[in-house]
PDB file of N, CA and C in Angstrom:
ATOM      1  N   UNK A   1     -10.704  38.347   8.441  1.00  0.00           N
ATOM      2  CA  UNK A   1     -10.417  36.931   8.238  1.00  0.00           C
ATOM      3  C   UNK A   1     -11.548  36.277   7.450  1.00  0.00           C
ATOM      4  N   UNK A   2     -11.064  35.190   6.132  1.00  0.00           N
ATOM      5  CA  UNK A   2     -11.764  34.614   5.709  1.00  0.00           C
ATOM      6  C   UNK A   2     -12.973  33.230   6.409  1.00  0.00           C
ATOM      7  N   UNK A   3     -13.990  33.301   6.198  1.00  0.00           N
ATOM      8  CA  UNK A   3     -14.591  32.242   6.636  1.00  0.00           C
ATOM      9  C   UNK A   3     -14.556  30.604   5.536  1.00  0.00           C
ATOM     10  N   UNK A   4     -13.688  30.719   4.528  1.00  0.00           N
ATOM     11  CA  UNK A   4     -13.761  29.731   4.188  1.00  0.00           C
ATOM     12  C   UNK A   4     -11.800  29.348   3.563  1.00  0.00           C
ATOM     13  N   UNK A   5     -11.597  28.401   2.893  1.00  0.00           N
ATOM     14  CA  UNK A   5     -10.548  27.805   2.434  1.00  0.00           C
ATOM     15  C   UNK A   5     -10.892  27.356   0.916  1.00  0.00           C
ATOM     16  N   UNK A   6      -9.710  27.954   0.099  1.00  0.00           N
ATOM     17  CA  UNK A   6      -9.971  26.976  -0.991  1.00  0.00           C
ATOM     18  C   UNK A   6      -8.679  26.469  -2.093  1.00  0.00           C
ATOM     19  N   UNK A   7      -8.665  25.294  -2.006  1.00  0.00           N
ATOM     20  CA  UNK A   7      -7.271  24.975  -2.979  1.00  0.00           C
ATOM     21  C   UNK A   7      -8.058  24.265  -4.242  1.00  0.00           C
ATOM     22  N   UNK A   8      -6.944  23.791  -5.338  1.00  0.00           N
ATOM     23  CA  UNK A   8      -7.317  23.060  -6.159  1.00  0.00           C
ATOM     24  C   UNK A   8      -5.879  21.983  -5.661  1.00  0.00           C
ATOM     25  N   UNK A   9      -6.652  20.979  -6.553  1.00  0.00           N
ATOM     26  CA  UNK A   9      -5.552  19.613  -6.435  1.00  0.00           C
ATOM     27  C   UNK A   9      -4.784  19.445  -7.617  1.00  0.00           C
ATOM     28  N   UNK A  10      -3.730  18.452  -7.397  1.00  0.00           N
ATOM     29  CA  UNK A  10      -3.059  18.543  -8.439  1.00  0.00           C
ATOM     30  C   UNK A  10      -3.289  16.913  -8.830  1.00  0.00           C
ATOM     31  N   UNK A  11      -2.462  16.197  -9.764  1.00  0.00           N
ATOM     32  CA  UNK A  11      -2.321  14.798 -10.164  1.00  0.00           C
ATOM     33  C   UNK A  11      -1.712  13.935  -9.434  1.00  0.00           C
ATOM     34  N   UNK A  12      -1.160  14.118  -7.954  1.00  0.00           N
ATOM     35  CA  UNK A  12      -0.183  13.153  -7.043  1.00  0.00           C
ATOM     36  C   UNK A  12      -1.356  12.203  -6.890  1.00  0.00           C
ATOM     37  N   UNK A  13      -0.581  11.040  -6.216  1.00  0.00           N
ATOM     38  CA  UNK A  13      -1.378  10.335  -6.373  1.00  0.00           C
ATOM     39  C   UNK A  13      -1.911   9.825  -4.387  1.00  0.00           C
ATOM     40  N   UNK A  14      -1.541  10.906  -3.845  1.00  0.00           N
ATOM     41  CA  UNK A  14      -1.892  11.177  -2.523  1.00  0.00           C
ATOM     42  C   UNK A  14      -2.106  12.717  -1.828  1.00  0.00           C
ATOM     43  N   UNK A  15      -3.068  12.841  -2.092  1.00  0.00           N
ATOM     44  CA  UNK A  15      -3.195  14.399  -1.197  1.00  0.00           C
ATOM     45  C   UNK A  15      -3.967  14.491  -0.367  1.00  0.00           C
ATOM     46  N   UNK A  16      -3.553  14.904   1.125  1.00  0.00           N
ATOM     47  CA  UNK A  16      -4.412  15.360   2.001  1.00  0.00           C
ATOM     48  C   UNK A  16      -4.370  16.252   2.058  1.00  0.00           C
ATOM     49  N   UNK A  17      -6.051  16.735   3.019  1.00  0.00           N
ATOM     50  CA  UNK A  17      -6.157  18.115   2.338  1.00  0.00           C
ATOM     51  C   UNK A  17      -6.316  18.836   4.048  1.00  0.00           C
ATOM     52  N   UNK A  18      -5.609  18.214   5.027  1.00  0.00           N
ATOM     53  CA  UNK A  18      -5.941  18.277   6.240  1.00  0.00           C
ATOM     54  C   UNK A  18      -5.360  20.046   6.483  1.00  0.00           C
ATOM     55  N   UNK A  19      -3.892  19.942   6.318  1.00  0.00           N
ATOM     56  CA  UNK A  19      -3.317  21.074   6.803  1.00  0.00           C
ATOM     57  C   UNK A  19      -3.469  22.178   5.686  1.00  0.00           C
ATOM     58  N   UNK A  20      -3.863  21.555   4.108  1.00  0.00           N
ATOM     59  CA  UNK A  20      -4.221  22.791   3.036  1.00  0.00           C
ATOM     60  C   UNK A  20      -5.579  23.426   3.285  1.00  0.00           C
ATOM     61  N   UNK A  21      -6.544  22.788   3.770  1.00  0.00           N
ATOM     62  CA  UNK A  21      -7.563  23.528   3.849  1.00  0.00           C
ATOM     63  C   UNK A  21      -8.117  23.821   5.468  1.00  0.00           C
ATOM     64  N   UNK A  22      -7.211  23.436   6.031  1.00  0.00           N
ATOM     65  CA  UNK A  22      -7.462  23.951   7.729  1.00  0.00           C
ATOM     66  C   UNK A  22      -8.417  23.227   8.121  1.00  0.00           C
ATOM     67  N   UNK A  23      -8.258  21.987   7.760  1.00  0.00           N
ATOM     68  CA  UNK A  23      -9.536  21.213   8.756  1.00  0.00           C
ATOM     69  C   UNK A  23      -9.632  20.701  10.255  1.00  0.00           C
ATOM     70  N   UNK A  24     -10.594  21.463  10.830  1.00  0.00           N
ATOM     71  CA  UNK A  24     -10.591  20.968  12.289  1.00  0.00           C
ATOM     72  C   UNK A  24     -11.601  19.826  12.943  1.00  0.00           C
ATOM     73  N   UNK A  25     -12.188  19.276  12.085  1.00  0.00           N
ATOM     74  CA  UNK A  25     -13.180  18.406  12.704  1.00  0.00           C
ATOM     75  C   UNK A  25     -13.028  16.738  11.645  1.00  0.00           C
ATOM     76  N   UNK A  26     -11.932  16.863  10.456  1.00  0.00           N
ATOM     77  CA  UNK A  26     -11.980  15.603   9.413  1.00  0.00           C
ATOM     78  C   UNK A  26     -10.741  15.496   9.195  1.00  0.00           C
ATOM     79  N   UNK A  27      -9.815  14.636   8.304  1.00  0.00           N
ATOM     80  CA  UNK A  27      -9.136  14.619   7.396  1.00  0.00           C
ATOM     81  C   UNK A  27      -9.974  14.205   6.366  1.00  0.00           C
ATOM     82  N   UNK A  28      -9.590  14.311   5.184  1.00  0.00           N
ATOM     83  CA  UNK A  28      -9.757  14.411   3.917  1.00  0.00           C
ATOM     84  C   UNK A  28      -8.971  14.009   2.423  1.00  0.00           C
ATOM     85  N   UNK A  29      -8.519  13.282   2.595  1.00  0.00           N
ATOM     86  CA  UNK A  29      -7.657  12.379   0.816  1.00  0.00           C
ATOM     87  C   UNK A  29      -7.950  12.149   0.250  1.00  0.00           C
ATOM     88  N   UNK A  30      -7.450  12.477  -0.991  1.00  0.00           N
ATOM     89  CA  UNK A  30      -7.744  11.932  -2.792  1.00  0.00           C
ATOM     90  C   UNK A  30      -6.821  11.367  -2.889  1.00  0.00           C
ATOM     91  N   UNK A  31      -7.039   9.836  -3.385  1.00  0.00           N
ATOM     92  CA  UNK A  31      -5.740   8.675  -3.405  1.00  0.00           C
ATOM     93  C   UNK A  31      -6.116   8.023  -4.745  1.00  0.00           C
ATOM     94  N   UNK A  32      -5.285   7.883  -5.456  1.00  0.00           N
ATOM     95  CA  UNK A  32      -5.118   7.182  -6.957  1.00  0.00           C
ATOM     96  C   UNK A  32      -4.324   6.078  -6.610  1.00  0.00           C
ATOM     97  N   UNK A  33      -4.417   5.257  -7.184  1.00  0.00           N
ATOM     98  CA  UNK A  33      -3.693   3.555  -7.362  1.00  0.00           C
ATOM     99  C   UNK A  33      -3.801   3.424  -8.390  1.00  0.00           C
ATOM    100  N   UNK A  34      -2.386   3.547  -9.285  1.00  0.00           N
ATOM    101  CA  UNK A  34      -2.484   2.939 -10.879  1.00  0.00           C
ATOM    102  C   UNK A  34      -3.083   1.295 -11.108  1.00  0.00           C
ATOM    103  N   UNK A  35      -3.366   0.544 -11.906  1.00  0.00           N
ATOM    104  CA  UNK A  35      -4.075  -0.591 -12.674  1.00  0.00           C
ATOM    105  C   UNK A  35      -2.958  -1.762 -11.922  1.00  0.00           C
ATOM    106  N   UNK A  36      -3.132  -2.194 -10.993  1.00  0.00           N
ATOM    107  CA  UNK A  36      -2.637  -3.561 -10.696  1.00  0.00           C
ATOM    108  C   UNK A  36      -1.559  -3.087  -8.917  1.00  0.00           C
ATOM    109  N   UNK A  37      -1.600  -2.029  -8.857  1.00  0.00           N
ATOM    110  CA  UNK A  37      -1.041  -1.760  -7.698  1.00  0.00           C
ATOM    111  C   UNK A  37      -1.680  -1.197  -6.201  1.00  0.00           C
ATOM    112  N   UNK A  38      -1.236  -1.796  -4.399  1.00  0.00           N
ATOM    113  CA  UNK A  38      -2.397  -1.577  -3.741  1.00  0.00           C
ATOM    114  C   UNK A  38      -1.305  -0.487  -2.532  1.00  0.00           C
ATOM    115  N   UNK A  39      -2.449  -0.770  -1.898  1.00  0.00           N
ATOM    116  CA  UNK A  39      -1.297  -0.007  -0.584  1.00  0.00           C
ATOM    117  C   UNK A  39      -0.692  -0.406  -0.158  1.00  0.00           C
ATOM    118  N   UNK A  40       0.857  -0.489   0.007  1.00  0.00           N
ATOM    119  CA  UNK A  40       1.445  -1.173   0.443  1.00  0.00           C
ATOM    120  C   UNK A  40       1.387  -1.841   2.233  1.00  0.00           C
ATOM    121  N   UNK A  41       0.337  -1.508   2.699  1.00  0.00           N
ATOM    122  CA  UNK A  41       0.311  -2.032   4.315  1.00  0.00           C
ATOM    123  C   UNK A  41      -1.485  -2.012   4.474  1.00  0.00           C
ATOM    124  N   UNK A  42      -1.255  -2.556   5.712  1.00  0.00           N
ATOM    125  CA  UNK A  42      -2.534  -2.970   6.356  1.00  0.00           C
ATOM    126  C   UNK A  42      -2.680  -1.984   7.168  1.00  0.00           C
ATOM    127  N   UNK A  43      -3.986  -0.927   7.749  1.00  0.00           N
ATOM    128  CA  UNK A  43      -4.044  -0.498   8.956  1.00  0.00           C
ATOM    129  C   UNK A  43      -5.498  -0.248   9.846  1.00  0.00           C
ATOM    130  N   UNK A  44      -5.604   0.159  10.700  1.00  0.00           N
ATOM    131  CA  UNK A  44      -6.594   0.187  11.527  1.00  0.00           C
ATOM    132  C   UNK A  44      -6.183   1.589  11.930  1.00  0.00           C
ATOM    133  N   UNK A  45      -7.703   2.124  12.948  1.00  0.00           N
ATOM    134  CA  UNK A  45      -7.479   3.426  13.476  1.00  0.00           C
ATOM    135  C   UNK A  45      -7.672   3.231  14.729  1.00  0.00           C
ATOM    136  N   UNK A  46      -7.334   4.182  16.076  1.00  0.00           N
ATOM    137  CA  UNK A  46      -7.684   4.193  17.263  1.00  0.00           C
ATOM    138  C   UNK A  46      -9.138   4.843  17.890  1.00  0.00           C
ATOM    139  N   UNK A  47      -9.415   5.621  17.040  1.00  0.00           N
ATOM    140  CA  UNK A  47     -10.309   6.741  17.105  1.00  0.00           C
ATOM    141  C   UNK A  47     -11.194   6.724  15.884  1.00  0.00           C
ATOM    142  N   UNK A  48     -10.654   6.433  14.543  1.00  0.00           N
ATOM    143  CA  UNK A  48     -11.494   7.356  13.613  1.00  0.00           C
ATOM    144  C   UNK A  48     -12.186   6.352  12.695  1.00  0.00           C
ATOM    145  N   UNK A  49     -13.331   6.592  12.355  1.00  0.00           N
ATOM    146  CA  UNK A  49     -14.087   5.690  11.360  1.00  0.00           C
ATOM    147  C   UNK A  49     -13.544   6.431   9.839  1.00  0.00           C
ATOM    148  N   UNK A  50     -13.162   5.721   8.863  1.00  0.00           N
ATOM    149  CA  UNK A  50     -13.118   6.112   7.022  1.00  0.00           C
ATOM    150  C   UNK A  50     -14.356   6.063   6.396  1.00  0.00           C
ATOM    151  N   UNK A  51     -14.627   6.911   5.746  1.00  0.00           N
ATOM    152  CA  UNK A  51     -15.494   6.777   5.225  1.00  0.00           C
ATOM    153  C   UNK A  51     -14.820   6.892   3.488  1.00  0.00           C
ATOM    154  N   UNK A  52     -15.287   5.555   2.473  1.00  0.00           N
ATOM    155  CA  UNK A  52     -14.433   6.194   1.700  1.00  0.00           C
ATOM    156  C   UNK A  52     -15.742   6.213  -0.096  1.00  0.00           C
ATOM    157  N   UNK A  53     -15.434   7.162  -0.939  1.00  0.00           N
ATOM    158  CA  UNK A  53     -16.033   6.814  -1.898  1.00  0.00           C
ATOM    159  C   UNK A  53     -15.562   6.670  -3.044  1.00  0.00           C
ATOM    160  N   UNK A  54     -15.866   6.171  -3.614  1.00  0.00           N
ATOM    161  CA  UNK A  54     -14.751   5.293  -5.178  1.00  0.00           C
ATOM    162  C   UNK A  54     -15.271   6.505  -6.445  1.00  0.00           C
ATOM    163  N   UNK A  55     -14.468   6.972  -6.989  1.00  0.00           N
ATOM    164  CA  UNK A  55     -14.515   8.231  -7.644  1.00  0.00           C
ATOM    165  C   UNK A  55     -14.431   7.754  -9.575  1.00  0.00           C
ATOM    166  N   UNK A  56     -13.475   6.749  -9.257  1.00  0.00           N
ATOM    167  CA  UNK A  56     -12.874   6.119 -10.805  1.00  0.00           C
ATOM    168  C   UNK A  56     -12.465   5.163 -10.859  1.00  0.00           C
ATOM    169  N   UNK A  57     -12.935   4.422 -11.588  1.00  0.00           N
ATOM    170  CA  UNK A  57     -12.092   2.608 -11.693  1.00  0.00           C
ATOM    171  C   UNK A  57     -12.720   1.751 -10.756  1.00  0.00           C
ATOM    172  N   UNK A  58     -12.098   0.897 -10.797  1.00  0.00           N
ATOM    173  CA  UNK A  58     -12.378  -0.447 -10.245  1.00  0.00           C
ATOM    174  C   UNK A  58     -11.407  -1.071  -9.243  1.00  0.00           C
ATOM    175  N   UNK A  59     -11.583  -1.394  -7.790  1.00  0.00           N
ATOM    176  CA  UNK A  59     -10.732  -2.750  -7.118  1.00  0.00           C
ATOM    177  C   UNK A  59     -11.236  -2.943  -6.272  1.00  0.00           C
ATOM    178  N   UNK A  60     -10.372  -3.827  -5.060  1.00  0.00           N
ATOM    179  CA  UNK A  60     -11.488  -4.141  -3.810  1.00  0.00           C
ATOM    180  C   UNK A  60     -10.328  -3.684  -2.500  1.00  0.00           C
ATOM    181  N   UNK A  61     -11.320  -3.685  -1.612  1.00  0.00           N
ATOM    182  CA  UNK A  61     -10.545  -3.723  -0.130  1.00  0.00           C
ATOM    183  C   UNK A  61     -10.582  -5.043   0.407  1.00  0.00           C
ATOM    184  N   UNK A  62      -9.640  -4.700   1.518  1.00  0.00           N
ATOM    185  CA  UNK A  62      -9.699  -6.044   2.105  1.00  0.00           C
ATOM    186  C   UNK A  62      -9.739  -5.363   3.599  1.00  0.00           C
ATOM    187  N   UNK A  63     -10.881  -5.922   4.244  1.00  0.00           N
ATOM    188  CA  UNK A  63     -11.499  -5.454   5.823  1.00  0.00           C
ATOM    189  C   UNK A  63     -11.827  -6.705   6.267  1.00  0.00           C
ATOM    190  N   UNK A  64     -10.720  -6.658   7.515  1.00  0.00           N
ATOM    191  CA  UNK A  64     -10.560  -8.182   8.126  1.00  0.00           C
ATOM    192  C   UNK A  64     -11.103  -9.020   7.630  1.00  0.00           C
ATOM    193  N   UNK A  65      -9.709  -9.274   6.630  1.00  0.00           N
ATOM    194  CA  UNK A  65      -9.668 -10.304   5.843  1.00  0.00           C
ATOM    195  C   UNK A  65     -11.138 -10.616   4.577  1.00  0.00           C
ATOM    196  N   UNK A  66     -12.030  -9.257   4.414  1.00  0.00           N
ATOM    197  CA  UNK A  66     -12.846  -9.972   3.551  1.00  0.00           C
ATOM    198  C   UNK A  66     -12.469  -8.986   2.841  1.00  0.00           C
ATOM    199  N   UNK A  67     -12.619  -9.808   1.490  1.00  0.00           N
ATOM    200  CA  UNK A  67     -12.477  -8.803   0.270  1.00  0.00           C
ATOM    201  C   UNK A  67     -14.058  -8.423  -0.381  1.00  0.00           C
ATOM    202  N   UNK A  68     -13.638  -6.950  -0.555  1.00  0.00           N
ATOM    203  CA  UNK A  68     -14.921  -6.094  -0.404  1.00  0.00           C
ATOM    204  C   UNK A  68     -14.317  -5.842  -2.242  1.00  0.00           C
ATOM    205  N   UNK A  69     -15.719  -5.888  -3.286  1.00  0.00           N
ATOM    206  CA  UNK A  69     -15.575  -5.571  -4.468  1.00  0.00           C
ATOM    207  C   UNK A  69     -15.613  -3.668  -4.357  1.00  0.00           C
ATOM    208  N   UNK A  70     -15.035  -3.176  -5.104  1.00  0.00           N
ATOM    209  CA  UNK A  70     -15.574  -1.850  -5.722  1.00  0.00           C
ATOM    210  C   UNK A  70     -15.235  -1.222  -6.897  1.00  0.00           C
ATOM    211  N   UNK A  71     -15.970  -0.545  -7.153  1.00  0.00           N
ATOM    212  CA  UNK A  71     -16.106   0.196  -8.531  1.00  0.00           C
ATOM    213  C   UNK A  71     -16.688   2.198  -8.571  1.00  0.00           C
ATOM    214  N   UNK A  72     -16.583   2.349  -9.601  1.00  0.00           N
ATOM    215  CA  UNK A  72     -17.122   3.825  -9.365  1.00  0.00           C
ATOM    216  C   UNK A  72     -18.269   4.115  -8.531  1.00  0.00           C
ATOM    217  N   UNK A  73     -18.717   5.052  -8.021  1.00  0.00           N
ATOM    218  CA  UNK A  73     -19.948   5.222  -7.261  1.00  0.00           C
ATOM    219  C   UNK A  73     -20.231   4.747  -6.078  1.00  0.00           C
ATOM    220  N   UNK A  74     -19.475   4.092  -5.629  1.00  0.00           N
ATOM    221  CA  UNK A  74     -19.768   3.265  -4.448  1.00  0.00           C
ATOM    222  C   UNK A  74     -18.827   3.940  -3.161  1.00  0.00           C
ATOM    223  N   UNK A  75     -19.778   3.595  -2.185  1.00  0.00           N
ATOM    224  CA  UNK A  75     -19.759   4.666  -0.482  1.00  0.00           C
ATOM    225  C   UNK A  75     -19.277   2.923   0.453  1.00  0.00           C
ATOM    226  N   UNK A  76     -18.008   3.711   1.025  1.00  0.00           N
ATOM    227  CA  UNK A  76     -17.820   2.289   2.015  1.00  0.00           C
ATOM    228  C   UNK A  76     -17.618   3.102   3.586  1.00  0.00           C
ATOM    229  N   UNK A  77     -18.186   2.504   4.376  1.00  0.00           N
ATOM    230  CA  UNK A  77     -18.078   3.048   5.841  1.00  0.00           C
ATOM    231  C   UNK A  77     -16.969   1.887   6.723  1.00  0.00           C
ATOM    232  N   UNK A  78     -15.873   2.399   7.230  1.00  0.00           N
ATOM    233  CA  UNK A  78     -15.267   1.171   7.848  1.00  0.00           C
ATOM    234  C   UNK A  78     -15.124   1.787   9.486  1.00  0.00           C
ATOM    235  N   UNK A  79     -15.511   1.269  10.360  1.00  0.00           N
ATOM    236  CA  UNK A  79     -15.048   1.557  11.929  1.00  0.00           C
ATOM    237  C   UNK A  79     -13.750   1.251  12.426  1.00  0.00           C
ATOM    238  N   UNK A  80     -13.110   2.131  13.191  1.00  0.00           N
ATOM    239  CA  UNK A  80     -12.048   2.322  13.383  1.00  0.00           C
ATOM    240  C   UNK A  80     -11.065   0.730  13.800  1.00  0.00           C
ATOM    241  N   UNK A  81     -11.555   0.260  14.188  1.00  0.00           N
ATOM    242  CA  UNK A  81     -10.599  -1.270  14.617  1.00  0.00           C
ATOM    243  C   UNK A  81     -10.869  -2.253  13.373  1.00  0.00           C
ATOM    244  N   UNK A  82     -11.431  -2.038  12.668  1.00  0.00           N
ATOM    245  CA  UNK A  82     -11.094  -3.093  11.033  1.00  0.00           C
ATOM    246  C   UNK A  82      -9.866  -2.934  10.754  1.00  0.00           C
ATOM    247  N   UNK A  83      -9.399  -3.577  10.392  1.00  0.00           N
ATOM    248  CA  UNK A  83      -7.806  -4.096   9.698  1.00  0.00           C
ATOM    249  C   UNK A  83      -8.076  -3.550   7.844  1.00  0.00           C
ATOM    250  N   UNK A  84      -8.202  -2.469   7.433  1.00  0.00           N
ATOM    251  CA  UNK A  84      -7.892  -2.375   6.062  1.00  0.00           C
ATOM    252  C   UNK A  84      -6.926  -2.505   5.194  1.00  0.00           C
ATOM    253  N   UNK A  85      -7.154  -2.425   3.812  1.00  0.00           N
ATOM    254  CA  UNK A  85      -5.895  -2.660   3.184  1.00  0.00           C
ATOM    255  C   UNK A  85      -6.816  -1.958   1.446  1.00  0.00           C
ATOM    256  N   UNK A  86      -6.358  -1.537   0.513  1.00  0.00           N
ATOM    257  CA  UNK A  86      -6.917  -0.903  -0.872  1.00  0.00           C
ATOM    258  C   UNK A  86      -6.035  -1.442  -2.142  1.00  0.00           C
ATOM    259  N   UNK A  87      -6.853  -2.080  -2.820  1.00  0.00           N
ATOM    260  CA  UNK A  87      -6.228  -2.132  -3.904  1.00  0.00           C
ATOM    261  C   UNK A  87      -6.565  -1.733  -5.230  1.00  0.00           C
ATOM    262  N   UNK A  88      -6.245  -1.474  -6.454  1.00  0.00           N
ATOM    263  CA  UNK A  88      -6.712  -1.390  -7.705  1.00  0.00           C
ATOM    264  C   UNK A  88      -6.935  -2.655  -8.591  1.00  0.00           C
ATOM    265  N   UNK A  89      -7.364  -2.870  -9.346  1.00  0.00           N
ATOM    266  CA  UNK A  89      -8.024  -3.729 -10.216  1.00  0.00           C
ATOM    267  C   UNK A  89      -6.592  -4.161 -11.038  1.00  0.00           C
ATOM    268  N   UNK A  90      -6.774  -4.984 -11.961  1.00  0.00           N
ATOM    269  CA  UNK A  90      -5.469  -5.649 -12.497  1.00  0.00           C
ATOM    270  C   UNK A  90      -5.617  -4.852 -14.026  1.00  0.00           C
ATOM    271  N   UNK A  91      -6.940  -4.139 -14.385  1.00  0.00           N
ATOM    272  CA  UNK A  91      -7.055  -4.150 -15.425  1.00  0.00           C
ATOM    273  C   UNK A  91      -7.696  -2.077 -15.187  1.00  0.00           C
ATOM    274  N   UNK A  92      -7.634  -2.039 -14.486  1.00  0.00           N
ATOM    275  CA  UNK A  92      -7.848  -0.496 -14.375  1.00  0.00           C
ATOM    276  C   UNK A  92      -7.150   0.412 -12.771  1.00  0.00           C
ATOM    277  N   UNK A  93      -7.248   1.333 -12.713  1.00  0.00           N
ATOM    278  CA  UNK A  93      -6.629   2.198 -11.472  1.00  0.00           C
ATOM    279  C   UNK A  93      -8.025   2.403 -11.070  1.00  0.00           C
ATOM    280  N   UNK A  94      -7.601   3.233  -9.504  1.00  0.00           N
ATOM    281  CA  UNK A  94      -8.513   3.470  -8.895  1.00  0.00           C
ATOM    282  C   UNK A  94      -8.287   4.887  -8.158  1.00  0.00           C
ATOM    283  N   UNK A  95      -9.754   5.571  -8.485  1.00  0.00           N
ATOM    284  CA  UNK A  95      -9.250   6.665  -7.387  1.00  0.00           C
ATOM    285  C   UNK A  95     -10.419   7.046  -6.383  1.00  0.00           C
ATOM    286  N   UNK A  96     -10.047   7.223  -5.350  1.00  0.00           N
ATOM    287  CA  UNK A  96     -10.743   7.914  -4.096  1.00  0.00           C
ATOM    288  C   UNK A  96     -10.773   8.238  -3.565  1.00  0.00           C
ATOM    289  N   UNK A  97     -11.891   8.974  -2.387  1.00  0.00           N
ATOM    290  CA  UNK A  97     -11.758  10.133  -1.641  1.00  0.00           C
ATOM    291  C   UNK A  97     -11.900   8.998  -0.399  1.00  0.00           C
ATOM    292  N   UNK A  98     -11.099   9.864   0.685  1.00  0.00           N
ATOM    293  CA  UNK A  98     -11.290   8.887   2.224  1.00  0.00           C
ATOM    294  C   UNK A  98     -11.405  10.043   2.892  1.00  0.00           C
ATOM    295  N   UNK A  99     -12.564  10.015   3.488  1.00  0.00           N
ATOM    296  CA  UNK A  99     -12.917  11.200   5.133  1.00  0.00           C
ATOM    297  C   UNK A  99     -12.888  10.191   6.381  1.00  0.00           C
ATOM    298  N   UNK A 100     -11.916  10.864   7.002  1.00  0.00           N
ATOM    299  CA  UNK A 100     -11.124  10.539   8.504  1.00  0.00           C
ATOM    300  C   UNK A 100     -12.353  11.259   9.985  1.00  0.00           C
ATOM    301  N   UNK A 101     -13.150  10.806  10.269  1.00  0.00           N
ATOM    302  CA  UNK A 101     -13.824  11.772  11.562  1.00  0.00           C
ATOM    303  C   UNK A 101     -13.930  10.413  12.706  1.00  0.00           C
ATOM    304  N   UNK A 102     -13.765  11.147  13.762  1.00  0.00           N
ATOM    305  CA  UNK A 102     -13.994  10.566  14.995  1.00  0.00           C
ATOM    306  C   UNK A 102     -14.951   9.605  15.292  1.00  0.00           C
ATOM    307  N   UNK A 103     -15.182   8.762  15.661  1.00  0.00           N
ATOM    308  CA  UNK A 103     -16.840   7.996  15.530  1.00  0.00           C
ATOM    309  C   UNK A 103     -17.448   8.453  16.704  1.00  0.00           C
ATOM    310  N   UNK A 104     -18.800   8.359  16.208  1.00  0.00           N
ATOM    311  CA  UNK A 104     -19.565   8.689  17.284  1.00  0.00           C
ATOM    312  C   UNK A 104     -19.483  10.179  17.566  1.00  0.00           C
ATOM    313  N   UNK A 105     -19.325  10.322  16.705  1.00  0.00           N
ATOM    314  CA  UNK A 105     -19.197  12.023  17.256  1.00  0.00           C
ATOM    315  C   UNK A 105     -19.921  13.521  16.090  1.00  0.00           C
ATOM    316  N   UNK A 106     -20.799  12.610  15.773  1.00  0.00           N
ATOM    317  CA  UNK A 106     -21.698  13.759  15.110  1.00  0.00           C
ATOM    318  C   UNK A 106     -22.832  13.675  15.735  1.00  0.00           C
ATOM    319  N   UNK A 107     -22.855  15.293  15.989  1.00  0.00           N
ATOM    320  CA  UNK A 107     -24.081  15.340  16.984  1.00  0.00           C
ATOM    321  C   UNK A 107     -25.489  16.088  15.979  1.00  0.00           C
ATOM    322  N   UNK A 108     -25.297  16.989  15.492  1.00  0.00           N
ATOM    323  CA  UNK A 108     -26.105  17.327  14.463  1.00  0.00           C
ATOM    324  C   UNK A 108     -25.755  17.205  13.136  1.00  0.00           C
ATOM    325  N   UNK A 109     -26.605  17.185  12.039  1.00  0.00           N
ATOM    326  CA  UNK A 109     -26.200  17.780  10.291  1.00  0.00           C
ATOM    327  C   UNK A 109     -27.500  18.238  10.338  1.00  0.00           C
ATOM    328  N   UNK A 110     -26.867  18.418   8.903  1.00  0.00           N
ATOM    329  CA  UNK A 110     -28.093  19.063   7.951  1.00  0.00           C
ATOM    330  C   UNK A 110     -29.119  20.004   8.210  1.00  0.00           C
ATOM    331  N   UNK A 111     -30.155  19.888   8.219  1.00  0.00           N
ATOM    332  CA  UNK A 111     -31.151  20.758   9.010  1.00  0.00           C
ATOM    333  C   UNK A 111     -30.862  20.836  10.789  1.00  0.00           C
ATOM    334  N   UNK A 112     -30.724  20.565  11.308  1.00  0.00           N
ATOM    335  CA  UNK A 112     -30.698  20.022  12.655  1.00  0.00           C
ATOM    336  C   UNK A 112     -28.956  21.261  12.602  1.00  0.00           C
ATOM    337  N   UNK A 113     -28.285  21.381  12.346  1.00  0.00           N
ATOM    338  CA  UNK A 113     -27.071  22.226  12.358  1.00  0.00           C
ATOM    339  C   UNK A 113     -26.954  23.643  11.718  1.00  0.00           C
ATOM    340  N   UNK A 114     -27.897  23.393  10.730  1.00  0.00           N
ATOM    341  CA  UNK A 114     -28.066  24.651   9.504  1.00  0.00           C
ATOM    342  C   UNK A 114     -29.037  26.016  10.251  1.00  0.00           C
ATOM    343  N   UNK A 115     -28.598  27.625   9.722  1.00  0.00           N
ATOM    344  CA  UNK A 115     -29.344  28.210  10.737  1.00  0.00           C
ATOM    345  C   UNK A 115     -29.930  28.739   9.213  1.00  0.00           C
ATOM    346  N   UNK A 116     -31.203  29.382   8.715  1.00  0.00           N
ATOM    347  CA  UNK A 116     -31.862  29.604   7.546  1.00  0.00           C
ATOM    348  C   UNK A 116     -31.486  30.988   8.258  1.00  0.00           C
ATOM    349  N   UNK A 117     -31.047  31.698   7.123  1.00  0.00           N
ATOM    350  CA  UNK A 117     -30.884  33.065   7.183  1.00  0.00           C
ATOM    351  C   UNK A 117     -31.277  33.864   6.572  1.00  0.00           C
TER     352      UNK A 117
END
């Protein structure tokens, strides 16, 4: 048995990569929004904090009720009971990655998890 997973993505403009790459501890999405269009709903989580990062383009969120600017490069952390919502810019699309994990629930990274072999 392999110790790792690997796909490539395609151009949809929603892919999770939960059940393609066997993830047991995240979800994982690449989400595109063409130039003037958002998500169509509002939501919150019970459990899980988003973590999301803006990959291409320009728009903002809206997290209870404030509208949050974004653009390429930029890291947004939202906790699970915010009311979100994503949109794209009027004048460009947007694309990004959103990681789904539990809050509160990383106990180690990095060095602190890593064994040097």
């Amino acid at each position: 048995m392999k110790n790792f997973t690997k796909t490539s993505l395609s151009n949809e403009p929603r892919v999770e990569l939960h059940d393609t790459l066997n993830l047991t501890g995240a979800e994982v999405s690449i989400n595109a929004l063409p130039a003037g269009a958002g998500v169509p709903f509002v939501h919150s989580h019970k459990q899980n904090e988003e973590i999301y990062g803006i990959l291409e383009g320009e728009g903002e969120a809206l997290i209870d009720e404030e509208r949050v600017a974004l653009k390429a490069g930029d890291w947004l952390r939202i906790s699970p009971k915010a009311k979100r919502q994503f949109f794209a810019s009027k004048q460009s699309g947007i694309k990004y990655i959103c990681i789904q994990v539990k809050e509160n629930s990383l106990e180690n990274y990095t060095g602190t998890d890593a064994t040097i072999l």
